[in-house]
Protein backbone atom coordinates (compact mmCIF):
# COMPACT_ATOMS: atom_id res chain seq x y z
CA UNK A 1 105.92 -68.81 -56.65
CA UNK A 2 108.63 -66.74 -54.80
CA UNK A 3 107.25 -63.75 -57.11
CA UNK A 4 103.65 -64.29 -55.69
CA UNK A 5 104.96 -64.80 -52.32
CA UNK A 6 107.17 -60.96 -52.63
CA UNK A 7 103.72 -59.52 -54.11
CA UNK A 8 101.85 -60.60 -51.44
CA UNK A 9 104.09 -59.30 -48.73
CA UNK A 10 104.58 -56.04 -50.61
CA UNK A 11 100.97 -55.61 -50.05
CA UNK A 12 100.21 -56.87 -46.25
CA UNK A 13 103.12 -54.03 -46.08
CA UNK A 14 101.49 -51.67 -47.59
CA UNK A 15 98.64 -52.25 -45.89
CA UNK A 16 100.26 -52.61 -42.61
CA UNK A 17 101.26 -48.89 -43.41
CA UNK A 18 97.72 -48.00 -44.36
CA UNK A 19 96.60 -49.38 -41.35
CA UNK A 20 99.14 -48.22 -39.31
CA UNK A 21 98.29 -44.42 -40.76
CA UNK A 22 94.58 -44.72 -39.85
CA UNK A 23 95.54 -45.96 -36.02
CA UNK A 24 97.65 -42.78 -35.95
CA UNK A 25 94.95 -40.39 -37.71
CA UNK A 26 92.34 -42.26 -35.05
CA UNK A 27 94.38 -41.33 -32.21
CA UNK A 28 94.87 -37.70 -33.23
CA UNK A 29 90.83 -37.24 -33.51
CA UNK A 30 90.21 -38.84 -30.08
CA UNK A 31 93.48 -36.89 -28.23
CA UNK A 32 91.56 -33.87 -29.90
CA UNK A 33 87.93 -34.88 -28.73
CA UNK A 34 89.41 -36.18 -25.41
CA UNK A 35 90.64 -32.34 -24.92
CA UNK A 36 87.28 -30.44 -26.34
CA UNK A 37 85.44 -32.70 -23.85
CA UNK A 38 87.73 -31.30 -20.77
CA UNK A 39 87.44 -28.37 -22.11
CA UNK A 40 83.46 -28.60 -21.72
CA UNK A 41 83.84 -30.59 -18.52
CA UNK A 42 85.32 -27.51 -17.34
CA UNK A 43 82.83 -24.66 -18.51
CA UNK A 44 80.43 -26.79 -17.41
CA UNK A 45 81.76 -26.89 -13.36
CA UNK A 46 82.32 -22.94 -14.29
CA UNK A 47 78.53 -22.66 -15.25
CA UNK A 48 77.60 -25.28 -12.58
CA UNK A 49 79.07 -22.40 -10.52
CA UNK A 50 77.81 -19.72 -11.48
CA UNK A 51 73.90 -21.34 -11.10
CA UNK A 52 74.99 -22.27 -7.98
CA UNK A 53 75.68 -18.70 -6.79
CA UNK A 54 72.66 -17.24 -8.45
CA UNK A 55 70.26 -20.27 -6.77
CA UNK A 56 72.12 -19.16 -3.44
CA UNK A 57 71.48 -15.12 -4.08
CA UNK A 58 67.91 -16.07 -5.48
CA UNK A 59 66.88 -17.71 -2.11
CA UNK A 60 67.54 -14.99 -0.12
CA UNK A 61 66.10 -12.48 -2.46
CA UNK A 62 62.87 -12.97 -2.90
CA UNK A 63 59.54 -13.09 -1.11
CA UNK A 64 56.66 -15.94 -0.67
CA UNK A 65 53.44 -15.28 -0.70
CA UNK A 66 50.33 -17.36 0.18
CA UNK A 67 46.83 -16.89 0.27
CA UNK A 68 43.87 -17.95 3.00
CA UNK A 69 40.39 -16.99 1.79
CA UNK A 70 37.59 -18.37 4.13
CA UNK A 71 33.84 -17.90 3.86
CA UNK A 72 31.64 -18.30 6.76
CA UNK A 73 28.04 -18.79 7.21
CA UNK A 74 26.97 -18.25 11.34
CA UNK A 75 23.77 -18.98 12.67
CA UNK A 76 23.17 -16.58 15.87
CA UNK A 77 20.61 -16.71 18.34
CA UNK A 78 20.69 -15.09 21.98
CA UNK A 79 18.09 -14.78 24.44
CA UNK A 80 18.09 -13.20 27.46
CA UNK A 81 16.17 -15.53 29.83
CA UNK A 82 15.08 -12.79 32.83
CA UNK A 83 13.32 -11.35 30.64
CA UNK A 84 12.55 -13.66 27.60
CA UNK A 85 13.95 -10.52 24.66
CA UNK A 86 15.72 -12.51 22.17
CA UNK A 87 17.58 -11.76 19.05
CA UNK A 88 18.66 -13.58 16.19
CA UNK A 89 20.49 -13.57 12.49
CA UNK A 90 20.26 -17.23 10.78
CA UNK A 91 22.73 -16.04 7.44
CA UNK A 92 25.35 -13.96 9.32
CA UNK A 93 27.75 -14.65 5.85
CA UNK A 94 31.20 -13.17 6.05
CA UNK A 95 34.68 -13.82 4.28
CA UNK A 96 37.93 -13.20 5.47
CA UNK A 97 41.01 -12.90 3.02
CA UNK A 98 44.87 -13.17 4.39
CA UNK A 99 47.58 -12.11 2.13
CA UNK A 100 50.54 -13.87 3.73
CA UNK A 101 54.21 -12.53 2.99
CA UNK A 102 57.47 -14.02 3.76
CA UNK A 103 61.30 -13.12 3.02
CA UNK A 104 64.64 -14.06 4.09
CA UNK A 105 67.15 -11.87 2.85
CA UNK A 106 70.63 -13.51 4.64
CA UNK A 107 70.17 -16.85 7.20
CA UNK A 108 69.29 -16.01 10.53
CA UNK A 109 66.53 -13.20 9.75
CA UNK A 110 63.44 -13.13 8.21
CA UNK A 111 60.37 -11.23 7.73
CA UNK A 112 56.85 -12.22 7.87
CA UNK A 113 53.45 -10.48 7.32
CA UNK A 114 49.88 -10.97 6.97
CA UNK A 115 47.31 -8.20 5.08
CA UNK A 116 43.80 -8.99 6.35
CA UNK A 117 40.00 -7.85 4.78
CA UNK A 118 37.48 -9.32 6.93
CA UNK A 119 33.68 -8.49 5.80
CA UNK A 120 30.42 -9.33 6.15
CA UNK A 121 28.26 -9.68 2.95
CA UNK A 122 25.85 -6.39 1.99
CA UNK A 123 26.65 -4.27 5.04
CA UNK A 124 28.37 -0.93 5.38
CA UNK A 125 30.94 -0.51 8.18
CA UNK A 126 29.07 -2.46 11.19
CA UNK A 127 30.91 -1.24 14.14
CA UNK A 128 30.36 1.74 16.52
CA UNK A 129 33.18 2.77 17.73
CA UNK A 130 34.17 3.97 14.61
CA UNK A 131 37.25 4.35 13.88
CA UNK A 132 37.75 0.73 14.66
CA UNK A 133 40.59 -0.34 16.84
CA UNK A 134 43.53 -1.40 15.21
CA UNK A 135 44.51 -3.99 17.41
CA UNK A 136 40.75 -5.54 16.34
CA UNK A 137 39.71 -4.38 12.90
CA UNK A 138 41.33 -7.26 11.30
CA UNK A 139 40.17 -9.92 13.41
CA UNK A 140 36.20 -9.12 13.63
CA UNK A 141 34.04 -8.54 10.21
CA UNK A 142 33.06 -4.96 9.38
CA UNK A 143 34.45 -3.98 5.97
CA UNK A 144 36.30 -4.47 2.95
CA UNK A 145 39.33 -2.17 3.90
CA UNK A 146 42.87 -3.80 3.59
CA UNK A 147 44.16 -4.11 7.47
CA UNK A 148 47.85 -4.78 8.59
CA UNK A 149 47.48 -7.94 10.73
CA UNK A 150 51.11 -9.27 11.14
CA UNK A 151 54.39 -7.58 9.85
CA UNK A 152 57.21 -7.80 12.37
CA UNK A 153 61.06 -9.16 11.19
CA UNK A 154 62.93 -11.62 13.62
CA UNK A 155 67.22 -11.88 14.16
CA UNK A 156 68.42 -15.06 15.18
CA UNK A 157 72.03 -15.60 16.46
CA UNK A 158 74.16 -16.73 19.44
CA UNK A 159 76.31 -15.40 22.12
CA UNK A 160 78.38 -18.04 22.72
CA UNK A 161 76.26 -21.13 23.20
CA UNK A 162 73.02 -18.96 24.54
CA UNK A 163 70.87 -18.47 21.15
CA UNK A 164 68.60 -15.50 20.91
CA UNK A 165 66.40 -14.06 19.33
CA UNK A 166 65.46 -10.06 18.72
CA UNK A 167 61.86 -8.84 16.78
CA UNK A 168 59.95 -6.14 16.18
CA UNK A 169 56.54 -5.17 14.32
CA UNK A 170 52.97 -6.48 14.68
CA UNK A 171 52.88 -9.33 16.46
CA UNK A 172 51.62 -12.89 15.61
CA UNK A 173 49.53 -12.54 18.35
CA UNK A 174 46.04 -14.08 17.60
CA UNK A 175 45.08 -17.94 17.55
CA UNK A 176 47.71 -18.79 19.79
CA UNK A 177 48.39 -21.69 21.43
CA UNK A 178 45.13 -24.17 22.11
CA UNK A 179 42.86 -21.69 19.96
CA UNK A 180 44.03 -22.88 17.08
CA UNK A 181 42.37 -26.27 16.98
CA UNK A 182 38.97 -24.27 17.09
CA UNK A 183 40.34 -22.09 14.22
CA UNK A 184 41.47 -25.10 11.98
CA UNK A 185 44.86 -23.91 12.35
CA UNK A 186 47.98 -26.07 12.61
CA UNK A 187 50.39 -23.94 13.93
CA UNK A 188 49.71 -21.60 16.68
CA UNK A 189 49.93 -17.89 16.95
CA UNK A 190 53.02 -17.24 19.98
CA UNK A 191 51.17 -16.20 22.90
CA UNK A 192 48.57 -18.11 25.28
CA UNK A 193 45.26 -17.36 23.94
CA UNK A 194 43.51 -18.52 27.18
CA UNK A 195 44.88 -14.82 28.08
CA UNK A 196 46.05 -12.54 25.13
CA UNK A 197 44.34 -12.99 21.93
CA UNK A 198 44.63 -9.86 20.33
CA UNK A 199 47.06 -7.81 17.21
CA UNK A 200 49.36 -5.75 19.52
CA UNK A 201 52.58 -3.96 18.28
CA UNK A 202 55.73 -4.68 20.26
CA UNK A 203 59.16 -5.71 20.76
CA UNK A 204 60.62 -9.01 21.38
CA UNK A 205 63.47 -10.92 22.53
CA UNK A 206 63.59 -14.82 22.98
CA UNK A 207 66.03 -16.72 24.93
CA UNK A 208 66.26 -20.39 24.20
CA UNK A 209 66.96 -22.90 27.24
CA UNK A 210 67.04 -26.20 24.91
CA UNK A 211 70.42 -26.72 25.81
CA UNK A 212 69.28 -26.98 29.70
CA UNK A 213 65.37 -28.40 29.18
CA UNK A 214 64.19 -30.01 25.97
CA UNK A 215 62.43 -27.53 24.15
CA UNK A 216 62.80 -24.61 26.73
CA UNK A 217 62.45 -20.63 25.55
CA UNK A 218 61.43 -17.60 27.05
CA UNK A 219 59.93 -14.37 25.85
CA UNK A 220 60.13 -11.31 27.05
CA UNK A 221 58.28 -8.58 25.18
CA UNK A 222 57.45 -4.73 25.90
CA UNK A 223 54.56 -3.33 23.36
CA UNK A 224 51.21 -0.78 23.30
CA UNK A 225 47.95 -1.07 22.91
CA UNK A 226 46.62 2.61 22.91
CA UNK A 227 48.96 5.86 22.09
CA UNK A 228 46.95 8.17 24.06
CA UNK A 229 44.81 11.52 22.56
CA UNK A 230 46.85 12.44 20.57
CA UNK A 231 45.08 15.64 18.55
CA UNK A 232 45.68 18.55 16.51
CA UNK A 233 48.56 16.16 14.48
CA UNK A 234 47.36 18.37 11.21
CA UNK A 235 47.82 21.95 12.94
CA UNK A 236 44.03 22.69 12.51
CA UNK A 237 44.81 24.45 16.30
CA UNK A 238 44.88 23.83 20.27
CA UNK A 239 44.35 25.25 23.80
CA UNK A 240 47.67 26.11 23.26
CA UNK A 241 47.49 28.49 20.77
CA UNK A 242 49.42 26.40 18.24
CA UNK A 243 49.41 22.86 17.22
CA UNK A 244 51.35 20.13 19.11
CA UNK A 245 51.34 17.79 16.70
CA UNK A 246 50.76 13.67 18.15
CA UNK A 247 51.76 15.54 21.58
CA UNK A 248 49.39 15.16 24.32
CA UNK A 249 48.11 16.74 27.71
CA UNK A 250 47.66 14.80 30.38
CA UNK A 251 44.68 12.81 31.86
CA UNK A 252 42.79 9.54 31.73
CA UNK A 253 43.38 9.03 28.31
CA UNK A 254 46.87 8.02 28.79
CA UNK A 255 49.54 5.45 26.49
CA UNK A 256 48.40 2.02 27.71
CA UNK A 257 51.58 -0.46 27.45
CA UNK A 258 52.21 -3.41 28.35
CA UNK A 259 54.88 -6.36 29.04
CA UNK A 260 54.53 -9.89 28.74
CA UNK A 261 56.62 -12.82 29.63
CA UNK A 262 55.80 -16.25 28.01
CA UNK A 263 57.37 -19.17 26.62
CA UNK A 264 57.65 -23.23 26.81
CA UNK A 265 58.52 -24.56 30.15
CA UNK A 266 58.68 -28.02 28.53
CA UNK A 267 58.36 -29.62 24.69
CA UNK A 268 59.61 -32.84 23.78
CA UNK A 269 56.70 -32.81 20.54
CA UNK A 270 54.30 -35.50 22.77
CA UNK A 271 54.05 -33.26 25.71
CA UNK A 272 54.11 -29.31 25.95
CA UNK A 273 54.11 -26.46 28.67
CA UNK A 274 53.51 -23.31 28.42
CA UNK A 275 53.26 -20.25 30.72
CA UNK A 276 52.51 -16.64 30.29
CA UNK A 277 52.44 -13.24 32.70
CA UNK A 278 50.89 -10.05 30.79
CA UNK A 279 51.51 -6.73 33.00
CA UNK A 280 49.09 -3.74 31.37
CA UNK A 281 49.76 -0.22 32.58
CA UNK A 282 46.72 2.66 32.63
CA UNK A 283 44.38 -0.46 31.93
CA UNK A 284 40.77 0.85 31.15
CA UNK A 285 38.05 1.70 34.07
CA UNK A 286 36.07 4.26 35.39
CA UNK A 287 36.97 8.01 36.77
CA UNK A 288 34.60 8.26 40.05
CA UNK A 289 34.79 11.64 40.07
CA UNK A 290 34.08 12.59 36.26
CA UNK A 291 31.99 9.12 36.02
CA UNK A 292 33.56 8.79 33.33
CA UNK A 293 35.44 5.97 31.14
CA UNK A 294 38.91 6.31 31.81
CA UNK A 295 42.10 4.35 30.21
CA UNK A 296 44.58 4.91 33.10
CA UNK A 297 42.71 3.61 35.79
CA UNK A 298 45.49 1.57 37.22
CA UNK A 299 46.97 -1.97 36.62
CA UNK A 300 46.13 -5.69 35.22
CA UNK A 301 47.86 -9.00 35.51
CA UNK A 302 47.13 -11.82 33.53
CA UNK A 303 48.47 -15.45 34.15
CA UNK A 304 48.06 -18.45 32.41
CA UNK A 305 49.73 -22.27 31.99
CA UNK A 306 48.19 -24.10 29.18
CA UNK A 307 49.40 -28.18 28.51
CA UNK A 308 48.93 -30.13 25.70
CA UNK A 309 49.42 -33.53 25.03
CA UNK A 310 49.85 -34.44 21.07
CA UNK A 311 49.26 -38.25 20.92
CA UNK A 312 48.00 -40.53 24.40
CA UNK A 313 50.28 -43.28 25.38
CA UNK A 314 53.11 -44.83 23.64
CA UNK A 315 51.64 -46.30 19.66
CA UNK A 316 48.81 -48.15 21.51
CA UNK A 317 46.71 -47.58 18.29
CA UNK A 318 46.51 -45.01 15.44
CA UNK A 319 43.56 -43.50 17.33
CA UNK A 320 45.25 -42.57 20.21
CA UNK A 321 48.29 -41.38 18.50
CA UNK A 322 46.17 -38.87 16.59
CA UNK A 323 44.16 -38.08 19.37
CA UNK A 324 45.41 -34.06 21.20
CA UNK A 325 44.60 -33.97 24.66
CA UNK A 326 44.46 -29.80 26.53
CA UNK A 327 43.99 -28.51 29.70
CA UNK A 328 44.56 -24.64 30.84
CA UNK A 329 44.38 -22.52 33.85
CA UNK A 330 44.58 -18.87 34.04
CA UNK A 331 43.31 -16.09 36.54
CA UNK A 332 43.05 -12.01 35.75
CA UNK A 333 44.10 -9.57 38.68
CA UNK A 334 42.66 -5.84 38.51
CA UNK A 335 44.13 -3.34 40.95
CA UNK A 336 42.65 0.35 40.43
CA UNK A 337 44.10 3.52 41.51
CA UNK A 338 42.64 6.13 44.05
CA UNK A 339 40.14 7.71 42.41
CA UNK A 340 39.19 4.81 40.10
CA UNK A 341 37.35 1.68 39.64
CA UNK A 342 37.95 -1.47 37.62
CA UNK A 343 35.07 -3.84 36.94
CA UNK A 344 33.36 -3.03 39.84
CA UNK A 345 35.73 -2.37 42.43
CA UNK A 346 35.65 0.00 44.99
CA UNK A 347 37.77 3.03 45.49
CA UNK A 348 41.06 1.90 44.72
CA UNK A 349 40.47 -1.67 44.98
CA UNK A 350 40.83 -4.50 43.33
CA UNK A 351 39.14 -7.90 42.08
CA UNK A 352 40.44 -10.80 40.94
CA UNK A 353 38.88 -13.50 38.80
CA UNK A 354 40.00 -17.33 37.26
CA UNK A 355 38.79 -19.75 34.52
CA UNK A 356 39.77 -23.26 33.33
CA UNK A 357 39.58 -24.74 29.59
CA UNK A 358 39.62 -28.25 28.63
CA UNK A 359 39.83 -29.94 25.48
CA UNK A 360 40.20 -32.91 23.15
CA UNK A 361 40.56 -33.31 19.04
CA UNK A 362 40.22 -36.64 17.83
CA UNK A 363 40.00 -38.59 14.30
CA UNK A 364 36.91 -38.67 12.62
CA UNK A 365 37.54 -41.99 11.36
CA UNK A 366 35.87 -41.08 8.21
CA UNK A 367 38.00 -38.88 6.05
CA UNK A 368 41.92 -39.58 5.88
CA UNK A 369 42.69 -35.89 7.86
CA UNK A 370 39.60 -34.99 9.80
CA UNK A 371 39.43 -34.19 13.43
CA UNK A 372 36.68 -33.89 15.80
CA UNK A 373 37.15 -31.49 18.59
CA UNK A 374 35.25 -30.94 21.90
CA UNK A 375 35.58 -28.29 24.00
CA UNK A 376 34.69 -26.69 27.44
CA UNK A 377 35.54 -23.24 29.11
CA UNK A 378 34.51 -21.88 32.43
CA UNK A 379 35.16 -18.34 34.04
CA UNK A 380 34.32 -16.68 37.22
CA UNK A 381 32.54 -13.30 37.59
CA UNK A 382 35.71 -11.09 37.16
CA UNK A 383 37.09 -12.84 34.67
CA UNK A 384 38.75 -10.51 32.38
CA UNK A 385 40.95 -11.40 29.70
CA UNK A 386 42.18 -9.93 26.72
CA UNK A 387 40.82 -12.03 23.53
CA UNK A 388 39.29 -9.11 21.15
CA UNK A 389 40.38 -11.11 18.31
CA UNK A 390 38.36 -14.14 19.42
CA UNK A 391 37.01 -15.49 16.06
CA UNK A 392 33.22 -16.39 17.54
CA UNK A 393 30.66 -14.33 15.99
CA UNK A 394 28.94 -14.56 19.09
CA UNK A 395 31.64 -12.70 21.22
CA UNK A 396 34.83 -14.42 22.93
CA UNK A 397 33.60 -17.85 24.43
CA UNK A 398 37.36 -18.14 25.98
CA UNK A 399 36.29 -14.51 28.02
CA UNK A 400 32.92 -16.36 29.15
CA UNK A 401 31.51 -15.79 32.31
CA UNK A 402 30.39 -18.67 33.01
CA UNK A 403 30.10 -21.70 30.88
CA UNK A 404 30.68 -22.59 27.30
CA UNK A 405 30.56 -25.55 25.26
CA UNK A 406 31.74 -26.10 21.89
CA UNK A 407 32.29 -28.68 19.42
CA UNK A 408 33.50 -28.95 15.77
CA UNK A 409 34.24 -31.17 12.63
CA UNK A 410 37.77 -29.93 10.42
CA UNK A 411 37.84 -31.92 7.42
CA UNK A 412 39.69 -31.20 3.98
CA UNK A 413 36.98 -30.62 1.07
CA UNK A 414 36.33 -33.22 -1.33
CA UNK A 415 39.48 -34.79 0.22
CA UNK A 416 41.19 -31.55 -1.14
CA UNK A 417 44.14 -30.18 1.65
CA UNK A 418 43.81 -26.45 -0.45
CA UNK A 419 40.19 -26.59 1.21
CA UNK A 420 40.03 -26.58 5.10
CA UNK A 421 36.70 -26.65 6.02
CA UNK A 422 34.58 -26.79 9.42
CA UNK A 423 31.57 -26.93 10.78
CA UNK A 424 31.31 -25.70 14.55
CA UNK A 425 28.98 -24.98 17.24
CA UNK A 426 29.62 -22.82 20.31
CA UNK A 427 26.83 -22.57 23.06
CA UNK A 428 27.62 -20.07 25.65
CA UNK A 429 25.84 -19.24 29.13
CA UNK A 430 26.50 -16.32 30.68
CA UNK A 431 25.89 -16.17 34.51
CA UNK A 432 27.73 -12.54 34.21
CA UNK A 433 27.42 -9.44 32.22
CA UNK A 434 29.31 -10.51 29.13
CA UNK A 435 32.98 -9.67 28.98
CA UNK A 436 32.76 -8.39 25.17
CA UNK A 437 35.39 -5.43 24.75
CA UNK A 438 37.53 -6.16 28.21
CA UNK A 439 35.44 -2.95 29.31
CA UNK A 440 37.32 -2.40 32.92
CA UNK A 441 34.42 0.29 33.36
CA UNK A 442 31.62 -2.41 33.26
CA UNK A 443 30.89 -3.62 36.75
CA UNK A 444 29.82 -7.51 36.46
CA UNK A 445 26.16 -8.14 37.11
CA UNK A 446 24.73 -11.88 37.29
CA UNK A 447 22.36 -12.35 34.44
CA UNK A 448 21.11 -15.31 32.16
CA UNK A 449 21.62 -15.10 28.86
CA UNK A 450 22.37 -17.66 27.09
CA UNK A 451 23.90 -17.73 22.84
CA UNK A 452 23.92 -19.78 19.99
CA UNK A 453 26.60 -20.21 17.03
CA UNK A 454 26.62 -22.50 14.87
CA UNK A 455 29.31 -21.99 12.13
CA UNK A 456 29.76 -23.50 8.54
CA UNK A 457 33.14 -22.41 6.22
CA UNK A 458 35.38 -23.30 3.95
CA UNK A 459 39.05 -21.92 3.20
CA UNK A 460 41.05 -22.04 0.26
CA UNK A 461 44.75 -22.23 1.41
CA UNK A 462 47.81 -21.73 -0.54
């Protein structure tokens, strides 16, 4: 017995060893996986790292691009009602491609720009004025040449607690604020386009007075709008003798600039205020003793104040809150030099004209993002703004003289948001020679004429 009872411990000992050698071999292997995980714990946080920097530089260093393609079918008709000529296209079809571009190379500046080809199906170049103005050729069909529409770069810093903000290049300066309801726009271009709706090429500087009013900024920009003759710039020869290249002489066909101040009096996202004041030097008229057009002819001013209120009451129903409520006042004040006339002044003088625009946009209550939108404008006999880019085949309804009523449907596609769409119709009577190209030289005379648009498209936006 004793001898089974040695044999047995004898082996629980040597097992006990055993055992005791395979807790020790166990711990070796998980000390040494224990340190090859750390070890990968660690090149992982270093490669973590390194992604981390190269998704920080990649941010900056690159540049978005979009695309909005619309195609338009409009329905014109005018008639002139003294004397019963009318005139008529019923498949005006056009399309209108934006290349949109945007970078942001550090934080605090960016740049943005917009290529534009705006046509109109089987025609040649359309316009005559050839060649076309470049504060215009983007923003009214005519042909299938590549325009620059936007391209400007914009700084934003502090001094102290006052932010700012510094920009130059081709302003975003067409749909601005109200218009772009009409347009099927969400976000607005930066000016008042009761007043200025129009490409123009200038320098800007904001100030932002948040800290003081909710939502508070001012612009103040300095731009131009026509360089002047400027001839002989190849050295094919001059009175002179020799060339004098983009050099002028002088005379009525002077630099036109201008300066603009504009911004938000008030925005607390139900309720906004804005005002603008354009100043144009060498504004277009008429020379009384060449009669002849002239483009220094003396001085505009251009003041507007445009409110909109995004949502009525306080969540009294999902109606209302979806419902945008606008109303805008602006007037246009022409003073001419001696020697000079501006739309139809005398001598020297001056005329001064005003015009209100009202609006509301509204759910359809049939698809899940589409708006109805009503609209009304009114202008007196000198009313003269500057809206070349005013997207109405008809002409610029906001530069009517007179009366014009418009209303439209946006609605997303097939329920698609890629596919804005819109059907419109503008009606416009003119008690006033039409205010088409802000021609200062054109004295106002009352007439009836009355036109017709009504509008069909559909954009693909990405």
């Amino acid at each position: 017995m004793n001898k089974i009872f040695l044999s047995l411990a004898v082996i629980s000992g040597l097992s006990l060893s055993a055992f005791a050698d395979d807790i020790s071999d166990m711990k070796e292997q998980i000390d040494t996986l224990t340190s090859k995980i750390e070890k990968l714990e660690k090149k992982q946080k270093r490669t973590q790292k390194t992604l981390s920097k190269v998704k920080a530089h990649d941010a900056y260093d690159n540049i978005k691009f979009g695309i909005d393609l619309r195609n338009s079918v409009d329905v014109l008709d005018y008639k002139d009602n003294d004397t019963g000529v009318t005139a008529y296209n019923h498949s005006l079809i056009s399309s209108r491609l934006y290349l949109t571009m945007k970078s942001s190379p550090m934080s605090g500046l960016t740049f943005s720009g917009k290529l534009a080809v705006y046509d109109v199906w089987g025609t040649e170049l359309i316009v005559d004025d050839a060649p076309l103005k470049e504060w215009s050729a983007s923003s009214k069909p005519a042909d299938t040449i590549m325009r620059i529409k936007e391209a400007y770069f914009v700084y934003s810093s502090s001094v102290g607690e006052q932010p700012f903000s510094f920009s130059i290049g081709r302003r975003p300066s067409t749909n601005g604020f109200l218009a772009n309801y009409r347009e099927n726009e969400k976000t607005a271009g930066s000016p008042l386009a009761h007043i200025t709706n129009m490409e123009v090429d200038a320098a800007m500087v904001k100030l932002s007075w948040d800290r003081f009013l909710e939502g508070a900024y001012t612009k103040f920009i300095y731009g131009r709008a026509h360089s002047g003759a400027m001839e002989n710039v190849y050295g094919t020869g001059s009175s002179y003798g020799y060339s004098t290249p983009y050099a002028y002489s002088e005379g009525d066909d002077d630099t036109v600039d201008f300066a603009i101040m504009l911004g938000d009096a008030y925005n607390n996202g139900q309720h906004e205020l804005m005002y603008e004041w354009a100043h144009i030097l060498n504004t277009k008229g008429h020379n009384i003793a060449t009669d002849l057009n002239a483009k220094a002819a003396g001085t505009a001013d251009l003041v507007a104040l445009s409110y909109k209120m995004e949502g009525v009451g306080d969540e009294i129903s999902d109606f209302l809150d979806d419902t945008i409520l606008f109303a805008s006042v602006a007037a246009t004040y022409y003073d001419a030099k001696d020697g000079y006339t501006l739309i139809g002044s005398d001598d020297g003088g001056s005329e001064s004209g005003y015009s209100y625009w009202v609006g509301a946009v509204f759910p359809d209550m049939m698809t899940e993002d589409g708006k109805f939108g009503l609209e009304f404008n009114h202008g007196s006999k000198y009313w003269t703004p500057m809206t070349w880019a005013e997207d109405t085949a008809s002409g610029s309804k906001i530069a009517v003289r007179g009366n014009a009523y418009e209303a439209y449907w946006n609605f997303n596609l097939f329920g698609v948001k890629y596919l804005a769409s819109q059907v419109r119709y503008t009606y416009t009577q003119h008690d006033y020679t039409p205010n088409i190209n802000c021609a200062g030289w054109v004295a106002p005379e009352a007439v009836d004429i009355t036109s017709q648009d009504i509008r069909v498209s559909v954009s693909y936006r990405y």
